[in-house]
PDB file of N, CA and C in Angstrom:
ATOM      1  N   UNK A   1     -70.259  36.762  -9.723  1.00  0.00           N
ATOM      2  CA  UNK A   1     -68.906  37.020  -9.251  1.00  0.00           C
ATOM      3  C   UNK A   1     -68.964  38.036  -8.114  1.00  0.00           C
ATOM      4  N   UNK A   2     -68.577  37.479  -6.820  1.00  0.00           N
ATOM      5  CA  UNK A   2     -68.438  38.594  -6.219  1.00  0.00           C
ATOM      6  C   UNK A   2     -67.151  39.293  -5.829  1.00  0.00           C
ATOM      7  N   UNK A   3     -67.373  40.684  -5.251  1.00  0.00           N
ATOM      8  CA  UNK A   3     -66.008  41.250  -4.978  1.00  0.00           C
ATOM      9  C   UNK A   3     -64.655  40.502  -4.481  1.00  0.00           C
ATOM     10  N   UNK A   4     -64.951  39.601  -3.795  1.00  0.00           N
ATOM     11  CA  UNK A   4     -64.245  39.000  -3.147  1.00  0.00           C
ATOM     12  C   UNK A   4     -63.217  37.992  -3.576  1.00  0.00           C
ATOM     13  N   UNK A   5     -63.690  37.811  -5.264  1.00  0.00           N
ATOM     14  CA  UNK A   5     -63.348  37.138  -6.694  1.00  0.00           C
ATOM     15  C   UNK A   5     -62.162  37.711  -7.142  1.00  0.00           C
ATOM     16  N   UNK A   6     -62.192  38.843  -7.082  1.00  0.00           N
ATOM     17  CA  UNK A   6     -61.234  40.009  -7.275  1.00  0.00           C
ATOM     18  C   UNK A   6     -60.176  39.890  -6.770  1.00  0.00           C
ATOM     19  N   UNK A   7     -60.014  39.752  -5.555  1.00  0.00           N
ATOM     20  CA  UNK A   7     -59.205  40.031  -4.260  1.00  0.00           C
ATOM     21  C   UNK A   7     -58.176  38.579  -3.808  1.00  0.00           C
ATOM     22  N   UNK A   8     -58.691  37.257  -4.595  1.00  0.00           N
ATOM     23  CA  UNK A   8     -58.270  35.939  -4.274  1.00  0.00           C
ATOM     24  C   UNK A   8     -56.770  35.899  -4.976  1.00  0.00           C
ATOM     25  N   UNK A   9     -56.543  36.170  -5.782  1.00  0.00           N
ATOM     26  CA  UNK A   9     -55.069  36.330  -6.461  1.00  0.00           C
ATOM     27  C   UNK A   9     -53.870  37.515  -5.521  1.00  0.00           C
ATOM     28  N   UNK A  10     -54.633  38.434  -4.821  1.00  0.00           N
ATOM     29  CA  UNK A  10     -53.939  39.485  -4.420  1.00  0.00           C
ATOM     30  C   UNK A  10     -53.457  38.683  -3.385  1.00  0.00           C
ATOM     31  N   UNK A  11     -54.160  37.874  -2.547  1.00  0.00           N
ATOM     32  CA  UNK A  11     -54.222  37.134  -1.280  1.00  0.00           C
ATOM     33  C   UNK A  11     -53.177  36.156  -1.692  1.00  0.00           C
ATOM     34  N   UNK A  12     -53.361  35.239  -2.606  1.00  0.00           N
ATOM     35  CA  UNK A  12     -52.471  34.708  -3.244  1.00  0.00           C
ATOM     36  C   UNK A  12     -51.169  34.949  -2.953  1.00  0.00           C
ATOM     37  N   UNK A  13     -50.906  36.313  -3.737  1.00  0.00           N
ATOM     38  CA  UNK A  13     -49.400  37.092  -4.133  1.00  0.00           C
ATOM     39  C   UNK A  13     -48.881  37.341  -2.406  1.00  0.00           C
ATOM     40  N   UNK A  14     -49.975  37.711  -2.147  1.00  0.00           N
ATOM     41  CA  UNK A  14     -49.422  38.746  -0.310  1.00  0.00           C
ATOM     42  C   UNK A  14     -48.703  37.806  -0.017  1.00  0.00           C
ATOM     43  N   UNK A  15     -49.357  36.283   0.319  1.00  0.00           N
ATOM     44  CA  UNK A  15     -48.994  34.960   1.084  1.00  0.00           C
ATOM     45  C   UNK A  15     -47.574  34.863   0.622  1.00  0.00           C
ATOM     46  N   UNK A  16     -47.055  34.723  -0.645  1.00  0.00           N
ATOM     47  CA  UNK A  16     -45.803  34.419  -1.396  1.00  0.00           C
ATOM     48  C   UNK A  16     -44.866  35.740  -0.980  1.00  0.00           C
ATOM     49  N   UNK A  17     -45.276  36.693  -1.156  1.00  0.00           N
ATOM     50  CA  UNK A  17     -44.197  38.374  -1.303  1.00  0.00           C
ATOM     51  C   UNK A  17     -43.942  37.822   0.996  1.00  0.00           C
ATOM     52  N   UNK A  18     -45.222  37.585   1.611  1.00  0.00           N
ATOM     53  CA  UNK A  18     -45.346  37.761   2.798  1.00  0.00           C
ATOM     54  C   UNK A  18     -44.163  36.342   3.615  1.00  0.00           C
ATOM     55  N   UNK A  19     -44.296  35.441   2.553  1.00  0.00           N
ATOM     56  CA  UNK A  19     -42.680  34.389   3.046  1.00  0.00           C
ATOM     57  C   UNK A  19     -41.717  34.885   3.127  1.00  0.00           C
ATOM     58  N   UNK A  20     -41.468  35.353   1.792  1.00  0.00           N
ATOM     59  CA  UNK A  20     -40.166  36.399   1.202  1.00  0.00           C
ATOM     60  C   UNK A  20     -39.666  36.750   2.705  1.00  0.00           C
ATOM     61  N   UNK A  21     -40.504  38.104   2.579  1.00  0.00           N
ATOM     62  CA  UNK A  21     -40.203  38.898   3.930  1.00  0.00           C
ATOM     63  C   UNK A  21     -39.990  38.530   5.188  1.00  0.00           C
ATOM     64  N   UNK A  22     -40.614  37.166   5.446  1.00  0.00           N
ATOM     65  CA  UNK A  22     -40.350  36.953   6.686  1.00  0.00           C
ATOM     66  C   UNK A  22     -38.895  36.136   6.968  1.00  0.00           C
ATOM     67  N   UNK A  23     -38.704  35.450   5.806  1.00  0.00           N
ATOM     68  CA  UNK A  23     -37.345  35.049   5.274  1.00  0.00           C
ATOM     69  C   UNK A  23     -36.270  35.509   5.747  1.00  0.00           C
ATOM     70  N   UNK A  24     -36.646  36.852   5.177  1.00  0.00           N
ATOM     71  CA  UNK A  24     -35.348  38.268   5.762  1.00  0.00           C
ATOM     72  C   UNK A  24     -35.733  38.482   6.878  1.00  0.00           C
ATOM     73  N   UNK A  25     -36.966  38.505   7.523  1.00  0.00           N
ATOM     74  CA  UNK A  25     -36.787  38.897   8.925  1.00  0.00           C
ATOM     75  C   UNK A  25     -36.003  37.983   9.859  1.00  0.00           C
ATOM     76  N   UNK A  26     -36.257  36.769   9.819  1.00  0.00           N
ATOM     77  CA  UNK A  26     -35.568  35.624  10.405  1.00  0.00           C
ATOM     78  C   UNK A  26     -33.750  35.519  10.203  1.00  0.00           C
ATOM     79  N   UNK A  27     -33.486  35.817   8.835  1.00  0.00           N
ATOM     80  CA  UNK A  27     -32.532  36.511   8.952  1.00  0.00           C
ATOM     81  C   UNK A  27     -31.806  37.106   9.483  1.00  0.00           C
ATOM     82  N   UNK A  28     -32.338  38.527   9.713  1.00  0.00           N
ATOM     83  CA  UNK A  28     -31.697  39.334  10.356  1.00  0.00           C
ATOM     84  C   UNK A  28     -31.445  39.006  11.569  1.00  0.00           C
ATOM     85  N   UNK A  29     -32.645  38.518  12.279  1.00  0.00           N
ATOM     86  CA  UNK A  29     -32.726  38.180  13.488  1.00  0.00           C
ATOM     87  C   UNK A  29     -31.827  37.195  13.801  1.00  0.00           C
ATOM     88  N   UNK A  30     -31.541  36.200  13.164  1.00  0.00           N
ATOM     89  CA  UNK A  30     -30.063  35.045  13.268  1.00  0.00           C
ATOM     90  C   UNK A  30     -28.649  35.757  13.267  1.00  0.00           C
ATOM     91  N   UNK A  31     -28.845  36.990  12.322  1.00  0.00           N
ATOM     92  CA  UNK A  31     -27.230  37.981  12.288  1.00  0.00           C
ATOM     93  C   UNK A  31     -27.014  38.332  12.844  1.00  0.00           C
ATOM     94  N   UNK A  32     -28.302  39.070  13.991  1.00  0.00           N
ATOM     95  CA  UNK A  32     -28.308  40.072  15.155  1.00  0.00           C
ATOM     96  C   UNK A  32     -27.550  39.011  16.454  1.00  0.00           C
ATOM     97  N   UNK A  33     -28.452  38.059  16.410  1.00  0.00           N
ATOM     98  CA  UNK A  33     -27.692  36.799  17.273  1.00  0.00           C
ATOM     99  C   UNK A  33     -26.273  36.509  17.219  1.00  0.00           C
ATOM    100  N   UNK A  34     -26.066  36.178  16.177  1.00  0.00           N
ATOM    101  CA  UNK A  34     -24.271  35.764  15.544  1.00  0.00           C
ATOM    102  C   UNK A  34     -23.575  37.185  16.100  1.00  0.00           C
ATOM    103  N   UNK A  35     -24.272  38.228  15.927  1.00  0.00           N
ATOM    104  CA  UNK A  35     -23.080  39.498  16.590  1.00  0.00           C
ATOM    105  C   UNK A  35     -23.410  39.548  17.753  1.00  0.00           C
ATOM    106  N   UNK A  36     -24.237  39.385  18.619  1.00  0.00           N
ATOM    107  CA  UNK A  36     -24.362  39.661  19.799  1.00  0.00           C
ATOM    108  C   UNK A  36     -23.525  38.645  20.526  1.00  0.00           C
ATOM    109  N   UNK A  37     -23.451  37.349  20.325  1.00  0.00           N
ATOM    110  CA  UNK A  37     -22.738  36.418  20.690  1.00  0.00           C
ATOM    111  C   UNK A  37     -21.102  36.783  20.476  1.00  0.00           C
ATOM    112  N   UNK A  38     -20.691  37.045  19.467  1.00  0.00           N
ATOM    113  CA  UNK A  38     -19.336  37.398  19.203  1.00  0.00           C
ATOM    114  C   UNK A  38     -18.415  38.484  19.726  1.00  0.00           C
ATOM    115  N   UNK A  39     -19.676  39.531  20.360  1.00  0.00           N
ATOM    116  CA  UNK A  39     -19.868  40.855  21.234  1.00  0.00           C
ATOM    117  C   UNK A  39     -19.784  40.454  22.468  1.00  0.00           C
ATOM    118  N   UNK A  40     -19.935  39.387  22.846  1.00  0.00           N
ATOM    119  CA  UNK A  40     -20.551  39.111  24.496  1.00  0.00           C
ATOM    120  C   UNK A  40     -18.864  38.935  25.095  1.00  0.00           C
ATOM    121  N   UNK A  41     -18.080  38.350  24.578  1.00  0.00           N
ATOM    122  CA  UNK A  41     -16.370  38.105  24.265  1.00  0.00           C
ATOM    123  C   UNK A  41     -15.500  39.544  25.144  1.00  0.00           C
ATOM    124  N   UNK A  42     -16.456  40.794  24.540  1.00  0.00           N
ATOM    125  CA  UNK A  42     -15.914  42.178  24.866  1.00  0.00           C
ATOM    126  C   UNK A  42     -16.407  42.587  26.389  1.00  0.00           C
ATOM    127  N   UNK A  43     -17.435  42.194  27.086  1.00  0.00           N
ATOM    128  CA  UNK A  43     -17.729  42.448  28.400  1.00  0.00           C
ATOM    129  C   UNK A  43     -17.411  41.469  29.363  1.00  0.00           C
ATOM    130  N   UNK A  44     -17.010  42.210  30.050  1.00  0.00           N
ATOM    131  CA  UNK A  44     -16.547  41.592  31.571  1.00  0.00           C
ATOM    132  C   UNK A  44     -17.744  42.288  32.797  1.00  0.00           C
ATOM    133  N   UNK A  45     -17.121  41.678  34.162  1.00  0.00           N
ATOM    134  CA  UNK A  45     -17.736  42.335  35.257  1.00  0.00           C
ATOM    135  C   UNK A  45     -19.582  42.157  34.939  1.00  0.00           C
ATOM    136  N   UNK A  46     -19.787  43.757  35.442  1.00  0.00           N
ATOM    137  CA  UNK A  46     -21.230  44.207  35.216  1.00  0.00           C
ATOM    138  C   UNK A  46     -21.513  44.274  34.278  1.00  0.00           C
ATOM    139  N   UNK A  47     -20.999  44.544  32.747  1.00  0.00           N
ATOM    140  CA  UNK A  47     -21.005  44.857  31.933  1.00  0.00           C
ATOM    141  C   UNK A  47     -21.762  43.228  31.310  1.00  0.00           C
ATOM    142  N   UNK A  48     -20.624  42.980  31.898  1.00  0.00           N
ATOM    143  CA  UNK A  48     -21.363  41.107  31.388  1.00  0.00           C
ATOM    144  C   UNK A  48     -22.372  40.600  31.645  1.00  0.00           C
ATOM    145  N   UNK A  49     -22.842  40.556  33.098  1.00  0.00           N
ATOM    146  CA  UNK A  49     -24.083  40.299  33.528  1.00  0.00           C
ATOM    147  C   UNK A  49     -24.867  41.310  32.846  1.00  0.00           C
ATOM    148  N   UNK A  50     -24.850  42.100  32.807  1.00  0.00           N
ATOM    149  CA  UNK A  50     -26.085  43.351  31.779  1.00  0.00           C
ATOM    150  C   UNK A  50     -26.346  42.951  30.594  1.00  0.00           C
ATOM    151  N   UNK A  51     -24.870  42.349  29.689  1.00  0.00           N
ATOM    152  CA  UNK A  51     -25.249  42.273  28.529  1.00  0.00           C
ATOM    153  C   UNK A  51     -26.004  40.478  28.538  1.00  0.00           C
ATOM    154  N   UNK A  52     -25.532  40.075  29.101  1.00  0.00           N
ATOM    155  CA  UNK A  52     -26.340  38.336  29.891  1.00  0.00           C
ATOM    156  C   UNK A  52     -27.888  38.842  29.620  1.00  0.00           C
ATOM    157  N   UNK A  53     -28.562  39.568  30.241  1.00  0.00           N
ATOM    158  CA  UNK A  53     -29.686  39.932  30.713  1.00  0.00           C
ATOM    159  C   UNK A  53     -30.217  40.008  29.606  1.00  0.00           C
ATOM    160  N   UNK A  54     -29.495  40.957  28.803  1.00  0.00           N
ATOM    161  CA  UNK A  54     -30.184  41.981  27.994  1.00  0.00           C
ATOM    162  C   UNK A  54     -30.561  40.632  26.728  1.00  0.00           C
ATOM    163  N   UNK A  55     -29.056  40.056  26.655  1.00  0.00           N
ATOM    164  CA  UNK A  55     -29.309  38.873  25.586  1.00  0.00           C
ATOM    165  C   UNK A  55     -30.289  38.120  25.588  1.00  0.00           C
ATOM    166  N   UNK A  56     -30.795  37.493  27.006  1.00  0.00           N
ATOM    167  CA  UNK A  56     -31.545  36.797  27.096  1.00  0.00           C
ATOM    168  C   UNK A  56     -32.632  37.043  26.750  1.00  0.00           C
ATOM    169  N   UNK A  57     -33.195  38.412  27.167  1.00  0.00           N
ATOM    170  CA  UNK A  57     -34.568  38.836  27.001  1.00  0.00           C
ATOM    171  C   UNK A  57     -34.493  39.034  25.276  1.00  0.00           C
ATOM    172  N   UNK A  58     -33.580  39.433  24.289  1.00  0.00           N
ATOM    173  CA  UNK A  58     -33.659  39.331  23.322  1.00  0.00           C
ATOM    174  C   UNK A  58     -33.673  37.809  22.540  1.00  0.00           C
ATOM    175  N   UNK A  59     -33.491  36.821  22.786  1.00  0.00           N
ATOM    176  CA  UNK A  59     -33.569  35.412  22.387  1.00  0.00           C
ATOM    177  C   UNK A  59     -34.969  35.335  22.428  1.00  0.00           C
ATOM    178  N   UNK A  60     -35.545  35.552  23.544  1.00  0.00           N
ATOM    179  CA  UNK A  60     -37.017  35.540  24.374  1.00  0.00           C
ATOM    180  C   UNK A  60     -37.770  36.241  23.096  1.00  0.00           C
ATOM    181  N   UNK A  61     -37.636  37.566  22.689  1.00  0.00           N
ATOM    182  CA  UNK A  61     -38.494  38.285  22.014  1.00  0.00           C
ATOM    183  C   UNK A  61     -37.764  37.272  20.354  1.00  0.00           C
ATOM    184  N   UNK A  62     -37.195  37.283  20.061  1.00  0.00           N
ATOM    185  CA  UNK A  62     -36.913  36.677  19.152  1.00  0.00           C
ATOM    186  C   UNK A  62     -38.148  35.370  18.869  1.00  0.00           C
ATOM    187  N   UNK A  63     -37.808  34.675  19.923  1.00  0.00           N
ATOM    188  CA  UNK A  63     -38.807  33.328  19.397  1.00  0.00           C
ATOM    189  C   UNK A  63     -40.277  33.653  19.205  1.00  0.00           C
ATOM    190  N   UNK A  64     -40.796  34.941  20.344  1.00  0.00           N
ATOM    191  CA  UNK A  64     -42.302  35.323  20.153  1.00  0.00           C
ATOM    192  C   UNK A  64     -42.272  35.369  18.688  1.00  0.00           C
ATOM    193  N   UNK A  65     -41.263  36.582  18.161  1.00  0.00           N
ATOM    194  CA  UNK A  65     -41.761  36.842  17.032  1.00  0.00           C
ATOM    195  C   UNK A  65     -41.671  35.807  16.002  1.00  0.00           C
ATOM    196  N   UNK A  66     -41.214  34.960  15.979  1.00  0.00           N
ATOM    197  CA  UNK A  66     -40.613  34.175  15.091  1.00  0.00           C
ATOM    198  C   UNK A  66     -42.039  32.996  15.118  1.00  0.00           C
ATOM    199  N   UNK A  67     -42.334  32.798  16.550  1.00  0.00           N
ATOM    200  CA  UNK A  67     -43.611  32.070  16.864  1.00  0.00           C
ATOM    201  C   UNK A  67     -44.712  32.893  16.128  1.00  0.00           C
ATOM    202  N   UNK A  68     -45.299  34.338  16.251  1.00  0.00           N
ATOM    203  CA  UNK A  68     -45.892  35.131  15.464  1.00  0.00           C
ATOM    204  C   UNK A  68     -45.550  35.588  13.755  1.00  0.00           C
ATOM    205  N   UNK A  69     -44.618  35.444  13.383  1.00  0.00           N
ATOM    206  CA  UNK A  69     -44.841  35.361  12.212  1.00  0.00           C
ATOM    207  C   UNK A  69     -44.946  34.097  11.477  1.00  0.00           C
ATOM    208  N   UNK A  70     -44.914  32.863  12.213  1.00  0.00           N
ATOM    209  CA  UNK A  70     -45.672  31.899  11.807  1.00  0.00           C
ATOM    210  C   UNK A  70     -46.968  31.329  11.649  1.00  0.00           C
ATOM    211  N   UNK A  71     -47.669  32.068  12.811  1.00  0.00           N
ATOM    212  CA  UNK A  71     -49.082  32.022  12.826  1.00  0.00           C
ATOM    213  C   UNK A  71     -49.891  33.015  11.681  1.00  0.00           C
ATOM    214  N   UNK A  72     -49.162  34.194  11.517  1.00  0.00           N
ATOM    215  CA  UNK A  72     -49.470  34.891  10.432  1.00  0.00           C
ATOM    216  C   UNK A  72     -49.493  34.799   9.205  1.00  0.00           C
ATOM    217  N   UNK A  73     -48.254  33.769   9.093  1.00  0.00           N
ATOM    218  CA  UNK A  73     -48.027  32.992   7.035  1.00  0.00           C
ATOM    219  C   UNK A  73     -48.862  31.975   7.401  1.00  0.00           C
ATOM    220  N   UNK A  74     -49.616  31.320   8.272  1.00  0.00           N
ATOM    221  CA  UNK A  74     -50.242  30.072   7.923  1.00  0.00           C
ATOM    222  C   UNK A  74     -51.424  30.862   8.369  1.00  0.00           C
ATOM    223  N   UNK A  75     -52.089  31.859   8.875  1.00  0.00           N
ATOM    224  CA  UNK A  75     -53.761  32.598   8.793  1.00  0.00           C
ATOM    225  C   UNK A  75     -53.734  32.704   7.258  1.00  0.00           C
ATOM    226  N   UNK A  76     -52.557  33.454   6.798  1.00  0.00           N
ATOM    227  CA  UNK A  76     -53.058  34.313   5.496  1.00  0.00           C
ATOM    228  C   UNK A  76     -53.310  33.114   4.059  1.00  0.00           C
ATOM    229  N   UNK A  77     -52.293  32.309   4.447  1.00  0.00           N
ATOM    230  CA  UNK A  77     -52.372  31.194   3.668  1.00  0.00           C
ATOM    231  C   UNK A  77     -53.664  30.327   3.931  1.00  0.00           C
ATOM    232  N   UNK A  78     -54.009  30.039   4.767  1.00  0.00           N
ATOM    233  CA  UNK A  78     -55.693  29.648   5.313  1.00  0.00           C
ATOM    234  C   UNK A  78     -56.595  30.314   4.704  1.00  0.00           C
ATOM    235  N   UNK A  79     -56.624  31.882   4.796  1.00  0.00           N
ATOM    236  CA  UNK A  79     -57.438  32.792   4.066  1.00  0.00           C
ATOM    237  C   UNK A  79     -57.533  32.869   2.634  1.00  0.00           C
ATOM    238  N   UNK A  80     -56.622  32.900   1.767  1.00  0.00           N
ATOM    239  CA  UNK A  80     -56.561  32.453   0.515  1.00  0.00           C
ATOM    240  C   UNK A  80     -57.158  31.184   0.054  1.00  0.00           C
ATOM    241  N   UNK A  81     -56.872  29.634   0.491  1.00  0.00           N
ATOM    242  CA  UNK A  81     -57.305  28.610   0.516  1.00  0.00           C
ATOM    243  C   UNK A  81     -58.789  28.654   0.802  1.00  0.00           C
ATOM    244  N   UNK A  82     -59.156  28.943   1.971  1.00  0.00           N
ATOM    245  CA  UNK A  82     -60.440  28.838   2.786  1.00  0.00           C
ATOM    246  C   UNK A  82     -61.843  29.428   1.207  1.00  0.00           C
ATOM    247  N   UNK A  83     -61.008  31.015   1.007  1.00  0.00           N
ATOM    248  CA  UNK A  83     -62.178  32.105   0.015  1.00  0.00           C
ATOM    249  C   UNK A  83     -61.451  31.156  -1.448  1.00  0.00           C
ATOM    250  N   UNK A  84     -61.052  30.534  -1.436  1.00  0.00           N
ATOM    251  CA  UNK A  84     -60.967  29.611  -3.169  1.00  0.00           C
ATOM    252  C   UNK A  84     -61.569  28.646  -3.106  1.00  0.00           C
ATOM    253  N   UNK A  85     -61.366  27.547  -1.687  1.00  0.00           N
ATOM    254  CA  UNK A  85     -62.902  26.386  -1.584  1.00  0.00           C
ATOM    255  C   UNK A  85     -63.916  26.721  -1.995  1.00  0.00           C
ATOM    256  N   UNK A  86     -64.549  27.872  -0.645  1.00  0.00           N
ATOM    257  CA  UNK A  86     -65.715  28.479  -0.067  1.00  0.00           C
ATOM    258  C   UNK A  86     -66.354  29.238  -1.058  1.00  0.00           C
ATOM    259  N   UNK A  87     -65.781  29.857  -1.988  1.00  0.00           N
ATOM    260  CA  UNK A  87     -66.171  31.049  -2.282  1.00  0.00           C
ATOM    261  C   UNK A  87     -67.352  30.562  -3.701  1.00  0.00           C
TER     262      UNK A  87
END
């Protein structure tokens, strides 16, 4: 048995607790959207084009992350799988 025997259930749990969380992150990130949109209503002028800008670049960071925490639930889930074949 090696150490690494140990550690396959924890990997396990992370993968499951680590959906959870990203669950809520995606979340939030959809609420933050829904108010910013409902907010956008309140600016005019410059104010508008700024908040235009600002929105956009936040949609932008939105999908990275959303693109990155997908690559991250399917590594860790790989890693679990991979050391339960392999191991």
């Amino acid at each position: 048995m090696s150490l690494l025997d140990a550690h396959i259930p924890a990997l396990v749990a992370a993968e499951g607790t680590f959906g959870a969380k990203t669950a809520l992150m995606r979340s939030t990130i959809s609420q933050a959207e829904s108010a910013a949109l409902s907010a956008q209503a309140f600016h005019v002028g410059e104010s508008s084009v700024a908040f235009q800008a600002a929105h956009a670049r936040f949609v932008e960071v939105a999908a990275k992350v959303n693109a990155l925490l997908d690559i991250a639930q399917i590594n860790l889930g790989d890693a679990a799988a991979t050391y339960v074949a392999e191991d």
